[in-house]
C-alpha atoms as a PDB file:
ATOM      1  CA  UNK A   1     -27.184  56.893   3.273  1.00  0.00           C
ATOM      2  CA  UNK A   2     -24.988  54.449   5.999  1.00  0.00           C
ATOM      3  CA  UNK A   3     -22.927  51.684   5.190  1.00  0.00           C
ATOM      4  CA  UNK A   4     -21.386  49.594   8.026  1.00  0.00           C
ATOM      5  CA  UNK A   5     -18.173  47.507   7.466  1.00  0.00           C
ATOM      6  CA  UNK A   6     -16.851  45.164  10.038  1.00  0.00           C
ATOM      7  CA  UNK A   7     -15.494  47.896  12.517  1.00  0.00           C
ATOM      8  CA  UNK A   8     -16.845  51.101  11.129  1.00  0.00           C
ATOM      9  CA  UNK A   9     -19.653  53.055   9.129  1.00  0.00           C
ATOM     10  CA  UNK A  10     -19.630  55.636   6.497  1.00  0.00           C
ATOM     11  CA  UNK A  11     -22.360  57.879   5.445  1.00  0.00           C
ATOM     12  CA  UNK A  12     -23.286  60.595   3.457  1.00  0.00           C
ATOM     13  CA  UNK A  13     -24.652  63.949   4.366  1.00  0.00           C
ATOM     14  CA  UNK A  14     -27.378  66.160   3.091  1.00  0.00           C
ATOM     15  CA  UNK A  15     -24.978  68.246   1.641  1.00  0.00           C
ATOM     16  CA  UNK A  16     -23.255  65.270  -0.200  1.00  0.00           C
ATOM     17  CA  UNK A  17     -20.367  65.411   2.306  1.00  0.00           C
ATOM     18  CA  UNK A  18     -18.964  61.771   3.020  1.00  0.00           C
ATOM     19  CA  UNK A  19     -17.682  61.090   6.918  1.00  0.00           C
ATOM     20  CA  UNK A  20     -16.677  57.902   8.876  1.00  0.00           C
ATOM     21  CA  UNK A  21     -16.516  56.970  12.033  1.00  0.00           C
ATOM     22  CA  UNK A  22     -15.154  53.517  14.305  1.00  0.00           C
ATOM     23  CA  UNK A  23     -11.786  51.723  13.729  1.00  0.00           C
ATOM     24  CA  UNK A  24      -9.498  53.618  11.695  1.00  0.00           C
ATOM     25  CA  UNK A  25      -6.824  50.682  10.969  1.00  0.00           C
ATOM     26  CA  UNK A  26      -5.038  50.351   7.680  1.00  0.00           C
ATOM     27  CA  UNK A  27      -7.210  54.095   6.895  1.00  0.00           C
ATOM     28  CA  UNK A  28     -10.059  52.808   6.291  1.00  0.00           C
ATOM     29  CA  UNK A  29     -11.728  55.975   7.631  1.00  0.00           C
ATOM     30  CA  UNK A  30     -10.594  57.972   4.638  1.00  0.00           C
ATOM     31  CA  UNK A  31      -9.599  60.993   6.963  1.00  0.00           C
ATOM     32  CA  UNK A  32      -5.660  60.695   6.252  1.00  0.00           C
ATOM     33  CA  UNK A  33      -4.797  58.839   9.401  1.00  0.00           C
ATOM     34  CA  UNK A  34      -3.565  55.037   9.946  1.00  0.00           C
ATOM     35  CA  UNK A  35      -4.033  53.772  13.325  1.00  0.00           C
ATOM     36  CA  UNK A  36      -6.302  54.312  16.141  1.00  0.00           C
ATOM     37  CA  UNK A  37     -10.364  54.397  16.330  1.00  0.00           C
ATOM     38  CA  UNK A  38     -12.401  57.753  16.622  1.00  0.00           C
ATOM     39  CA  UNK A  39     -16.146  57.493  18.314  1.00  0.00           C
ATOM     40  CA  UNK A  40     -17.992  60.115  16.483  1.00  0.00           C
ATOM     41  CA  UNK A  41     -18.100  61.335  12.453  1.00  0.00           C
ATOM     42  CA  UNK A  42     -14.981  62.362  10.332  1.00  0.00           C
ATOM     43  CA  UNK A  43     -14.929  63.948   7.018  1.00  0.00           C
ATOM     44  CA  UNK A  44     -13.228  62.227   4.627  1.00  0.00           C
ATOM     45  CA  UNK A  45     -10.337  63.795   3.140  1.00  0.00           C
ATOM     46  CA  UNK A  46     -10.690  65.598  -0.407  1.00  0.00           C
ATOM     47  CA  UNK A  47     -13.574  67.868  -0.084  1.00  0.00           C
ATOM     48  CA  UNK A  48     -15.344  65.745  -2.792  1.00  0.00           C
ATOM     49  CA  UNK A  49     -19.094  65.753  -3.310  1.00  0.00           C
ATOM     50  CA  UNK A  50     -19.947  62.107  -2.850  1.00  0.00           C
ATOM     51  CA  UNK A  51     -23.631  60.569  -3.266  1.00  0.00           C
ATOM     52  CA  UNK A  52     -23.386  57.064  -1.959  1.00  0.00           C
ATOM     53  CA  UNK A  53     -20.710  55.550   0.206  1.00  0.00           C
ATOM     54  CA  UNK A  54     -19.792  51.629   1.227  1.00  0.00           C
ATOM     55  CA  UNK A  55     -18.167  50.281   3.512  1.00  0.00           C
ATOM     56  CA  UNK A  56     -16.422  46.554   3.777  1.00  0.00           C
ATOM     57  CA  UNK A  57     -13.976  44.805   6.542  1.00  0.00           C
ATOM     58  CA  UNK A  58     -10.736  46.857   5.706  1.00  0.00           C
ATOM     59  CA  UNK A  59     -11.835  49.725   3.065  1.00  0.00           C
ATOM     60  CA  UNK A  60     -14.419  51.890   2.038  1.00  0.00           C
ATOM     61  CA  UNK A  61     -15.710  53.517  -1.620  1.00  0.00           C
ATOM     62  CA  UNK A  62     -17.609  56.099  -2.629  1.00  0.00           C
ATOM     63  CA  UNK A  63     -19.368  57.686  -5.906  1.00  0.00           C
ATOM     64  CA  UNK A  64     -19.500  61.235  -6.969  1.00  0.00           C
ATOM     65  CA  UNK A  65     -23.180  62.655  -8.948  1.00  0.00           C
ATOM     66  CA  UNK A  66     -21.105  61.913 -12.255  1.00  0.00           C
ATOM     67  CA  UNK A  67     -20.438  58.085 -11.547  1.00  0.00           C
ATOM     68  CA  UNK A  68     -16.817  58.273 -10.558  1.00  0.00           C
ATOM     69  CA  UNK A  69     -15.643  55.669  -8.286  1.00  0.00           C
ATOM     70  CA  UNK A  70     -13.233  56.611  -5.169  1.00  0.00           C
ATOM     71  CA  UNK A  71     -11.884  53.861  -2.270  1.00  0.00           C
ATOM     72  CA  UNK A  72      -9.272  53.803   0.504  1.00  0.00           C
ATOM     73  CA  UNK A  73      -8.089  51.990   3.119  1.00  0.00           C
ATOM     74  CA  UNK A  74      -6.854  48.577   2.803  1.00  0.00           C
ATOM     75  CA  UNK A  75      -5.545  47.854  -0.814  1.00  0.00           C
ATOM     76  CA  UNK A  76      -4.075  44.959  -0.757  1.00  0.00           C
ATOM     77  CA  UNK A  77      -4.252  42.512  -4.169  1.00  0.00           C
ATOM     78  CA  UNK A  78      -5.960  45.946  -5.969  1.00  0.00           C
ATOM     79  CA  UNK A  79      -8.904  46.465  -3.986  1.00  0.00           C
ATOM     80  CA  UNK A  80      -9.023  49.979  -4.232  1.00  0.00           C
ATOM     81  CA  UNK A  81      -9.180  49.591  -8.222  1.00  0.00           C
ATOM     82  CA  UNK A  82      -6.199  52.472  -8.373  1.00  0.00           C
ATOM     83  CA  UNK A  83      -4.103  50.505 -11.092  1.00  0.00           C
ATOM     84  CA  UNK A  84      -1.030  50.185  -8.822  1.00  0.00           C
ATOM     85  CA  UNK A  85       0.677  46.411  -8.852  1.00  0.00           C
ATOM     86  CA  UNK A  86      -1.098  44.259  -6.526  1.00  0.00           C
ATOM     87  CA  UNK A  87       0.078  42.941  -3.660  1.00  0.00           C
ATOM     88  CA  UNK A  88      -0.055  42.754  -0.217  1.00  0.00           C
ATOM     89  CA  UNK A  89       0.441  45.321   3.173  1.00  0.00           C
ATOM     90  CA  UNK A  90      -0.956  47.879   0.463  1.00  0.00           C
ATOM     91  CA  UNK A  91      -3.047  50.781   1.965  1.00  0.00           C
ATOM     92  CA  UNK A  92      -4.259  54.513   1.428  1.00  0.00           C
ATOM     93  CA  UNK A  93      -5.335  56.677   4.081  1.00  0.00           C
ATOM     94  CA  UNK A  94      -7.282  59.051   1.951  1.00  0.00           C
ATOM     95  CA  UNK A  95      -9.776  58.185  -1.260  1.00  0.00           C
ATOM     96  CA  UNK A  96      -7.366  57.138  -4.512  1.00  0.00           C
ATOM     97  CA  UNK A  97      -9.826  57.363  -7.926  1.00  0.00           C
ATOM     98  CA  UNK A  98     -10.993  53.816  -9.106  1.00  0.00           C
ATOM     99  CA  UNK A  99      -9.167  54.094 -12.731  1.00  0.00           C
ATOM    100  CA  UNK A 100     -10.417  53.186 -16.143  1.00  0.00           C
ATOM    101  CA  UNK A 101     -12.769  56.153 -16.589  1.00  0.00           C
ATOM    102  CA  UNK A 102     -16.295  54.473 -15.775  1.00  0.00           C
ATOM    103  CA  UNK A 103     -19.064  55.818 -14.656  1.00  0.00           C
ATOM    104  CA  UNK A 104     -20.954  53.799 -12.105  1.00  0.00           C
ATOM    105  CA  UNK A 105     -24.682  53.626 -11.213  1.00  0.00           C
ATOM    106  CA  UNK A 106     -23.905  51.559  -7.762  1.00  0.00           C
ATOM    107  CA  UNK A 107     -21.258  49.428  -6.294  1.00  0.00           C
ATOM    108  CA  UNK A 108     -20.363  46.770  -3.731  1.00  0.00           C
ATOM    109  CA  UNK A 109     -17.477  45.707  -2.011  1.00  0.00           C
ATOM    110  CA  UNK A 110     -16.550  43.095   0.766  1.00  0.00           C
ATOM    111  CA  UNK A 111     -12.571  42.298   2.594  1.00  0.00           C
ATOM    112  CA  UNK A 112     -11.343  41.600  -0.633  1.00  0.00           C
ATOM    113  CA  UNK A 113     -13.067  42.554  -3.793  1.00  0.00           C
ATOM    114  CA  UNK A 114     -15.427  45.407  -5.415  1.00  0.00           C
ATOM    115  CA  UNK A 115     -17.474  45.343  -8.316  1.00  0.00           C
ATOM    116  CA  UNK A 116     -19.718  47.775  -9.894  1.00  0.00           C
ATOM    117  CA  UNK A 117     -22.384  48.514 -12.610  1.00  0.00           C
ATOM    118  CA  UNK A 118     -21.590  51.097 -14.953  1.00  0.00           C
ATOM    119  CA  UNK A 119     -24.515  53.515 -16.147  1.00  0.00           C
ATOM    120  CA  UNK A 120     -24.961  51.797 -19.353  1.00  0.00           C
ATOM    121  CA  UNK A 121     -25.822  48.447 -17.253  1.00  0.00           C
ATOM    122  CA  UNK A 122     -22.071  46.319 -17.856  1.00  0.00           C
ATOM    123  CA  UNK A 123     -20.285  45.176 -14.711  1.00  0.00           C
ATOM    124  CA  UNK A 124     -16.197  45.556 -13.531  1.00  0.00           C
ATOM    125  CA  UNK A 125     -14.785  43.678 -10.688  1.00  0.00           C
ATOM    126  CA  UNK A 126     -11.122  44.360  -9.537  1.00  0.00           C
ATOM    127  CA  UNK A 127      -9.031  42.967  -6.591  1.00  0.00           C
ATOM    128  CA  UNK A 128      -8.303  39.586  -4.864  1.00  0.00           C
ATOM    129  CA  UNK A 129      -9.588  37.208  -7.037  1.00  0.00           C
ATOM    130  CA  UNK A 130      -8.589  33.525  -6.522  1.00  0.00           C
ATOM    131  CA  UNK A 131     -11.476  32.092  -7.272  1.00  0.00           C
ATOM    132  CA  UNK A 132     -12.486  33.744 -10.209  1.00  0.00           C
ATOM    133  CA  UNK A 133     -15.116  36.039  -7.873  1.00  0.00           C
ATOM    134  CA  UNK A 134     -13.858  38.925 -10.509  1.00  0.00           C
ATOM    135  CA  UNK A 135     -15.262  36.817 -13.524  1.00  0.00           C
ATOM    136  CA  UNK A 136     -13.381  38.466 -15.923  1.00  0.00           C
ATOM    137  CA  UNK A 137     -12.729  34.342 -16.966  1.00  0.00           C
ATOM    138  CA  UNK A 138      -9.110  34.593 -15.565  1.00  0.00           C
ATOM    139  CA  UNK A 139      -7.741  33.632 -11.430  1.00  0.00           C
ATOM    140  CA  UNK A 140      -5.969  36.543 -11.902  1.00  0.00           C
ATOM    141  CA  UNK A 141      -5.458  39.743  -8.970  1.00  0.00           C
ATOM    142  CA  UNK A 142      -6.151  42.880 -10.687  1.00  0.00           C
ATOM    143  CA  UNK A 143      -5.679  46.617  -9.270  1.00  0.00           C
ATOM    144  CA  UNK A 144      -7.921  47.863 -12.375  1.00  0.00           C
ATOM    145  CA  UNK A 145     -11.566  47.382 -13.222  1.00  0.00           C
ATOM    146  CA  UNK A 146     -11.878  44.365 -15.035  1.00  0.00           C
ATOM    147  CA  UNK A 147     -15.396  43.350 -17.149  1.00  0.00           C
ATOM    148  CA  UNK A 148     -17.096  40.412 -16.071  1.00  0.00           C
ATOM    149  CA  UNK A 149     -17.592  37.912 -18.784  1.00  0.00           C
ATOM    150  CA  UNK A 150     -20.894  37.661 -20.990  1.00  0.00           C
ATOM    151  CA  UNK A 151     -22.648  40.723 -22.722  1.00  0.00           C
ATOM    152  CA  UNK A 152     -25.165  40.730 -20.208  1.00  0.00           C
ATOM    153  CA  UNK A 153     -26.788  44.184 -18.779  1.00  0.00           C
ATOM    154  CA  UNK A 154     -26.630  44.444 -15.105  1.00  0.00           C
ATOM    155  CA  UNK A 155     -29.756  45.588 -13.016  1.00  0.00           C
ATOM    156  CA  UNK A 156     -28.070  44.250  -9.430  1.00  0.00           C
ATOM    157  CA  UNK A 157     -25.050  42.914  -7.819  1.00  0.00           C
ATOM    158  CA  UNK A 158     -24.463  41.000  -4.870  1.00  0.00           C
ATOM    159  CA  UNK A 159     -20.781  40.453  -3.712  1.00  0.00           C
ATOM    160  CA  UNK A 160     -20.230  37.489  -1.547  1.00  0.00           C
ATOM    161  CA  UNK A 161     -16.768  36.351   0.388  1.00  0.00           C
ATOM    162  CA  UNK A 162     -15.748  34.692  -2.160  1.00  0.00           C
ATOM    163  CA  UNK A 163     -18.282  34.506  -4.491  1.00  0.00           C
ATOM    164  CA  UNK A 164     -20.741  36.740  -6.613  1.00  0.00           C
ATOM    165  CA  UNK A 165     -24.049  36.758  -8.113  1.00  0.00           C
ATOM    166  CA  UNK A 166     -26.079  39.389 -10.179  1.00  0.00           C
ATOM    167  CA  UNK A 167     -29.473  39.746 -11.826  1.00  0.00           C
ATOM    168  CA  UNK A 168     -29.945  40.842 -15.134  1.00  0.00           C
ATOM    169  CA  UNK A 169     -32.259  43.758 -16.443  1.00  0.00           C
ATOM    170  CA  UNK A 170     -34.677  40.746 -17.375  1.00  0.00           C
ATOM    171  CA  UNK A 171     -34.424  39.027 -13.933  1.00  0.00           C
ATOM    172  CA  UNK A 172     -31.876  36.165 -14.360  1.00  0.00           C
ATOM    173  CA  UNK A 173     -29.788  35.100 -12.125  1.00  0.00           C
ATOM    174  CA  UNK A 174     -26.365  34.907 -12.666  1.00  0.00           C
ATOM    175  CA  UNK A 175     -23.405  34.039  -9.735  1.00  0.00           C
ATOM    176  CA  UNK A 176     -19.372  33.016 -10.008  1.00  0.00           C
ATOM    177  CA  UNK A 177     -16.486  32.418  -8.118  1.00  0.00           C
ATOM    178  CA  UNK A 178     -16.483  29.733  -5.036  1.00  0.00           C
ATOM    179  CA  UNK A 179     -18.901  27.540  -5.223  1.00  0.00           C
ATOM    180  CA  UNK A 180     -17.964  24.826  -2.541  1.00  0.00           C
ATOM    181  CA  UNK A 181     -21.538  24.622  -0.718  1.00  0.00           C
ATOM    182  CA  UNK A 182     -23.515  25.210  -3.904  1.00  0.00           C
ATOM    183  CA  UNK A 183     -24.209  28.784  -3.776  1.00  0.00           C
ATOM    184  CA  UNK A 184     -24.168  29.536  -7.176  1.00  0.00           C
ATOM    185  CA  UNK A 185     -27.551  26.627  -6.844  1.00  0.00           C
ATOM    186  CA  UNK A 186     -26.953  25.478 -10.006  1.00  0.00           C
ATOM    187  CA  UNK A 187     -27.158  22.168  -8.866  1.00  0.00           C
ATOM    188  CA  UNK A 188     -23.211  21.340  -8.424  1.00  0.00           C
ATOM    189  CA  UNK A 189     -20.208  22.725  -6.063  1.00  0.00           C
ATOM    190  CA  UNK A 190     -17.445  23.562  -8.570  1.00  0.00           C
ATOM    191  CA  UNK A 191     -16.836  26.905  -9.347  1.00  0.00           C
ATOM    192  CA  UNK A 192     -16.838  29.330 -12.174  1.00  0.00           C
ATOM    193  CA  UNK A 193     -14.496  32.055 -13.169  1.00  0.00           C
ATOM    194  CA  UNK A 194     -17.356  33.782 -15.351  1.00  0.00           C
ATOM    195  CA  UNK A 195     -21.180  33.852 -14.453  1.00  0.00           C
ATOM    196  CA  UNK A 196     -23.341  31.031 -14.614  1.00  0.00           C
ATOM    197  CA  UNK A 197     -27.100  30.854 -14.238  1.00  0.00           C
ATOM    198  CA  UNK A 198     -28.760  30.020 -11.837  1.00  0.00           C
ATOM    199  CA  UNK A 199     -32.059  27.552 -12.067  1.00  0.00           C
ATOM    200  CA  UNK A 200     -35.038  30.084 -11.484  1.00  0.00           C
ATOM    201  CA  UNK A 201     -38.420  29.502 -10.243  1.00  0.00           C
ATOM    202  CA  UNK A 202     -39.638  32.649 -11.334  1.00  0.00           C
ATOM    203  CA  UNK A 203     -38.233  35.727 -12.604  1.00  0.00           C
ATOM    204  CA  UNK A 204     -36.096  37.219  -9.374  1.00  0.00           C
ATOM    205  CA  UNK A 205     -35.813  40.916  -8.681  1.00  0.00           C
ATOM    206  CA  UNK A 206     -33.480  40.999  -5.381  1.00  0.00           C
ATOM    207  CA  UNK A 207     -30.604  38.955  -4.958  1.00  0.00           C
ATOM    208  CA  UNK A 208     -28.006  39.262  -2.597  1.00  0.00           C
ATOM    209  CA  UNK A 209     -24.980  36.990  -1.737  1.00  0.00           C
ATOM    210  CA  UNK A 210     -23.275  35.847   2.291  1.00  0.00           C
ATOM    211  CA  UNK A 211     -20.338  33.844   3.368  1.00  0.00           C
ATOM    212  CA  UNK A 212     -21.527  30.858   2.115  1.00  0.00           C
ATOM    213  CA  UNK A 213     -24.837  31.195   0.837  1.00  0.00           C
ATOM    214  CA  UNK A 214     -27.184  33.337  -1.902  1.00  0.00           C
ATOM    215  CA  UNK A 215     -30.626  34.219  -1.337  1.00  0.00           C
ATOM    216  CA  UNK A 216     -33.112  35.783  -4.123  1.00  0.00           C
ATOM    217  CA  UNK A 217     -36.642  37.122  -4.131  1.00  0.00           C
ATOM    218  CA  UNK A 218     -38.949  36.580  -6.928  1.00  0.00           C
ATOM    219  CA  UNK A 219     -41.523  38.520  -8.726  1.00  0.00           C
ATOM    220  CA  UNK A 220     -44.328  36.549  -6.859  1.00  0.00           C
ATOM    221  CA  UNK A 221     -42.818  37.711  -3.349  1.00  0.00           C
ATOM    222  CA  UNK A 222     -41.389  34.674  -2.741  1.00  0.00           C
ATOM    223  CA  UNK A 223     -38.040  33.937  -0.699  1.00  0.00           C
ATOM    224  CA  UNK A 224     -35.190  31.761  -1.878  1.00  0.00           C
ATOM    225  CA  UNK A 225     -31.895  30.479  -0.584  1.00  0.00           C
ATOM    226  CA  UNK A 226     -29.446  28.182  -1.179  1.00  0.00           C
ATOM    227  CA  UNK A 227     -25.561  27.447  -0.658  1.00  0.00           C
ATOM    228  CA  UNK A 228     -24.336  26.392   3.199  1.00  0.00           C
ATOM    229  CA  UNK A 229     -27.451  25.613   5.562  1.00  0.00           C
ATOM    230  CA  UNK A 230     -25.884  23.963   8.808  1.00  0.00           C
ATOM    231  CA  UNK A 231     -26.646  27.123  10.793  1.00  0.00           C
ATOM    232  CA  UNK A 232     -29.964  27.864   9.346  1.00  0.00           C
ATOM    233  CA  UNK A 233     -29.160  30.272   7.129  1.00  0.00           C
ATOM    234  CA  UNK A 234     -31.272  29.373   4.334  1.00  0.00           C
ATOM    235  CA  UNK A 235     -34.346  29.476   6.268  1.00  0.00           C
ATOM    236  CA  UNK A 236     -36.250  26.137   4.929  1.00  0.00           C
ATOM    237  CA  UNK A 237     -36.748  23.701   8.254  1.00  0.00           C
ATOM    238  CA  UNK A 238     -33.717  22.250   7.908  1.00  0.00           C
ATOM    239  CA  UNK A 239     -30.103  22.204   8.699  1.00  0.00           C
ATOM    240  CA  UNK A 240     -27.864  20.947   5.571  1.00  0.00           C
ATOM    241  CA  UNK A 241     -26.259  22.455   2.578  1.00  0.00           C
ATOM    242  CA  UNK A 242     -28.818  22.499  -0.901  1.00  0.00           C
ATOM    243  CA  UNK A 243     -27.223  23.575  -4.295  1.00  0.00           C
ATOM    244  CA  UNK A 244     -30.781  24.419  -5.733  1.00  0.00           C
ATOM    245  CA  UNK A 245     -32.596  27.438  -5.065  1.00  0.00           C
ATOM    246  CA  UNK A 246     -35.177  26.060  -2.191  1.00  0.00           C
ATOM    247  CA  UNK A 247     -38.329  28.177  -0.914  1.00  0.00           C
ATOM    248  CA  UNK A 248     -38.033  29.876   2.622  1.00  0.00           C
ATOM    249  CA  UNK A 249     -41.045  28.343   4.768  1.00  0.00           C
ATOM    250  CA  UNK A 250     -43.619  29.774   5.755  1.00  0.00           C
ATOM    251  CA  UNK A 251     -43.487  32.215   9.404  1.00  0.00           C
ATOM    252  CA  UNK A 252     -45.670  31.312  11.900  1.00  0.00           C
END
């Protein structure tokens, strides 16, 4: 598998063997060193068998066969999930274990923020988190997985800016955090520091989350968005903001 961040891409070999390439700032390469950019693939340091890799604007994580969770590069406010204090001009140049002892199925990270679904379907957030996008029900930073509210099980998780949204094993929509333009399209624009659902047409089984904006795909095939529309983004004619979940039209 590839992952692209904002400046450079990870992947994962046939042999389980994780390497990055691109902008190396802040070590978000993995490969020990700080500055400077490198144009073609290198192994990340550790010699660790890794089976899927991501990679955001400033850091970059990775899961072993067993579930365990590694990151480096930028780790400022806890985003690498290693338990130190948060707070800012943080890095690590090479992968630091994501503490807590879970064992993940998948994860997803952006600038700021990861969260991930454990094998037994519960969800943990952990970093920068002032608007409640770890929805663990608190504002609060945190260097350590944290659960996200509500005994739901987790099939998918889509991490936004500053917001989140996941589905459930059963297909509902759930999303938290900033909720300015009405991307969590429940209908309103304040925001929630623990998930809140999301008005469904139909049973969804993709979801995934943007700057500003959510779109979801239902059971039937059909498209979805909602949250920030001036550019477009939500694909339904027009250009404005809607805080309901509002049908893609039709291609031509």
């Amino acid at each position: 598998m590839l992952d692209a961040g904002s400046s450079h891409v990870c992947g994962i070999t046939l042999d389980d063997r994780a390497f990055c390439w691109g902008n190396q700032f802040r070590g978000k390469l993995g490969n020990g060193q700080r500055n400077g950019s490198t144009p073609q693939p290198v192994a990340v340091s550790g010699e660790r068998a890794f089976t899927a890799v991501w990679a955001s604007a400033g850091s970059s994580c990775a899961l072993t066969s067993d579930g365990d969770a590694y990151c480096w590069g930028a780790n400022d406010y806890g985003m690498l999930g290693d338990g130190e204090a948060p707070e800012p001009f943080k890095e690590s140049t090479t992968p630091v274990r994501v503490v807590g002892g879970h064992r993940f199925a998948s994860l997803g990270l952006v600038g700021n923020h990861a969260c991930g679904i454990t094998l037994d379907g519960r969800a943990y957030c952990w970093g920068w988190n002032p608007y409640g996008q770890l929805g663990d029900g608190t504002t609060a930073h945190s260097s350590s997985p944290v659960p996200v509210a509500g005994n739901h099980r987790w099939a998918v998780l889509a991490i936004g800016s500053a917001h989140n949204c996941g589905l459930t094993i059963d297909g509902a929509a759930y999303c938290w955090g900033n909720n300015d333009r009405g991307q969590f399209g429940n209908g309103g624009t304040s925001g929630a520091i623990s998930p809140e659902l999301i008005a469904a047409p139909g049973t969804y089984v993709a979801i995934i989350a943007g700057y500003n904006h959510t779109c979801a795909l239902t059971d039937a095939g059909t498209a979805y968005c909602w949250g920030q529309g001036d550019y477009g983004q939500l694909g339904d004619g027009v250009f404005a903001d809607r805080l309901r979940p509002t049908q893609v039209a039709a291609y031509e």
